[in-house]
Protein backbone atom coordinates (compact mmCIF):
# COMPACT_ATOMS: atom_id res chain seq x y z
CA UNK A 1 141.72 122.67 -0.33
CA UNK A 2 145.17 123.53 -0.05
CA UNK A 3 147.24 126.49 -1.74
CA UNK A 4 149.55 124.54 -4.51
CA UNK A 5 151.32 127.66 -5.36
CA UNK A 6 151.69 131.47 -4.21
CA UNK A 7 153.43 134.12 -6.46
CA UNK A 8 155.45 134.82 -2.96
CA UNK A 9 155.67 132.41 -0.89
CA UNK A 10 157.50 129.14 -1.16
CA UNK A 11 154.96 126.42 -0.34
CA UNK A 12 157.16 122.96 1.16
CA UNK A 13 155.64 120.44 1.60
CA UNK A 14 157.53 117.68 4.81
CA UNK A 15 155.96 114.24 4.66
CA UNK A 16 152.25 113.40 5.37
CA UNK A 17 151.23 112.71 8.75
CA UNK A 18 148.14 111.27 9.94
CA UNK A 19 146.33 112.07 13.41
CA UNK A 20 143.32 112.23 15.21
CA UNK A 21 140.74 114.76 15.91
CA UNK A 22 137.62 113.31 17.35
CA UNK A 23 137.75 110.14 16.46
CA UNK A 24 138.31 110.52 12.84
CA UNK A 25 141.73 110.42 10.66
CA UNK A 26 143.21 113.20 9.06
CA UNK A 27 146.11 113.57 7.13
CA UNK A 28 148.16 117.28 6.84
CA UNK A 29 152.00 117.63 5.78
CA UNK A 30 154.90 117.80 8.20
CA UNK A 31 155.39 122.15 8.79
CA UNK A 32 152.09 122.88 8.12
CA UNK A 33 149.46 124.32 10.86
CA UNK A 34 146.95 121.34 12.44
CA UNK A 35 144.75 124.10 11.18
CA UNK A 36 145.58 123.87 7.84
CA UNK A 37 145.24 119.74 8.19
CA UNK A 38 141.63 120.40 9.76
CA UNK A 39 140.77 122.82 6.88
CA UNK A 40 141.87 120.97 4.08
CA UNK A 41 139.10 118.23 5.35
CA UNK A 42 136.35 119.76 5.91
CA UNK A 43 136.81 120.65 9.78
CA UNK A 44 135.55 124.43 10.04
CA UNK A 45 134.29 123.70 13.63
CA UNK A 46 136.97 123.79 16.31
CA UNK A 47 134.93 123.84 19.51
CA UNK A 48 131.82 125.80 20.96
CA UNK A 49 131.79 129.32 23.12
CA UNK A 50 130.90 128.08 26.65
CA UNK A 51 128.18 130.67 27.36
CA UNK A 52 126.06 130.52 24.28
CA UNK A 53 127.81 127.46 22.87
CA UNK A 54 128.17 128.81 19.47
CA UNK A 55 130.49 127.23 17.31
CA UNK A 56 133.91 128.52 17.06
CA UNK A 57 136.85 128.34 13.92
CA UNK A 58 139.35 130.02 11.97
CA UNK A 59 139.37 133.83 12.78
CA UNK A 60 142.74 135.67 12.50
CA UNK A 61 144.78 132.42 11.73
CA UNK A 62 147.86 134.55 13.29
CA UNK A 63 147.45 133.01 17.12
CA UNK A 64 146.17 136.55 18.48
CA UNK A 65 142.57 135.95 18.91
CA UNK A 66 142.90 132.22 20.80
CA UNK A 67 139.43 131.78 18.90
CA UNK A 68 141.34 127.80 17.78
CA UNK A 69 142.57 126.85 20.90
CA UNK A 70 142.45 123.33 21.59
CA UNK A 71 143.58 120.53 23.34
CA UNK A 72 146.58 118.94 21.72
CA UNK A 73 148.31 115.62 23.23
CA UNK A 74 146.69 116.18 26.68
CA UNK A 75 148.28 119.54 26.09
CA UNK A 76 145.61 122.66 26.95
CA UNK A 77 145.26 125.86 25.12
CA UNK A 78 147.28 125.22 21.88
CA UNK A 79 146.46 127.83 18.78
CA UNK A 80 146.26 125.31 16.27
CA UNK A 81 146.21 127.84 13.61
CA UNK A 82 150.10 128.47 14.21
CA UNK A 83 151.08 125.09 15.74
């Protein structure tokens, strides 16, 4: 689910883009956080904490916690929530 409006800020929305996050197709808007694409279907899981391999999402959503870094384009350590 995506915020269509907000009393104060202006939501723009670039053209869709499509990509790939393991193995399956997902669609978000050009601007927009991979986050935000990930959210909007139904990805909440980002990866798993490598001691007790719980799962690990959306936390501050500000890139100051590193809680959704990933691996983007071969690329390591990317906060997806701001990227």
């Amino acid at each position: 689910m995506r915020i269509q409006d907000h009393p104060i800020l202006e939501l723009k929305k670039g053209p869709r883009v499509k990509f790939t996050f393991n193995g399956q197709e997902v669609y978000g808007y050009e601007g927009e956080s991979i986050l935000a694409a990930l959210h909007d279907a139904g990805v909440y899981v980002l990866s798993h904490s490598q001691k007790m391999h719980r799962p690990r999402g959306l936390f501050c959503a500000i890139g100051h916690c590193s809680s959704c870094s990933m691996r983007v384009n071969g690329v390591p350590n990317v906060r997806v929530c701001v990227e």
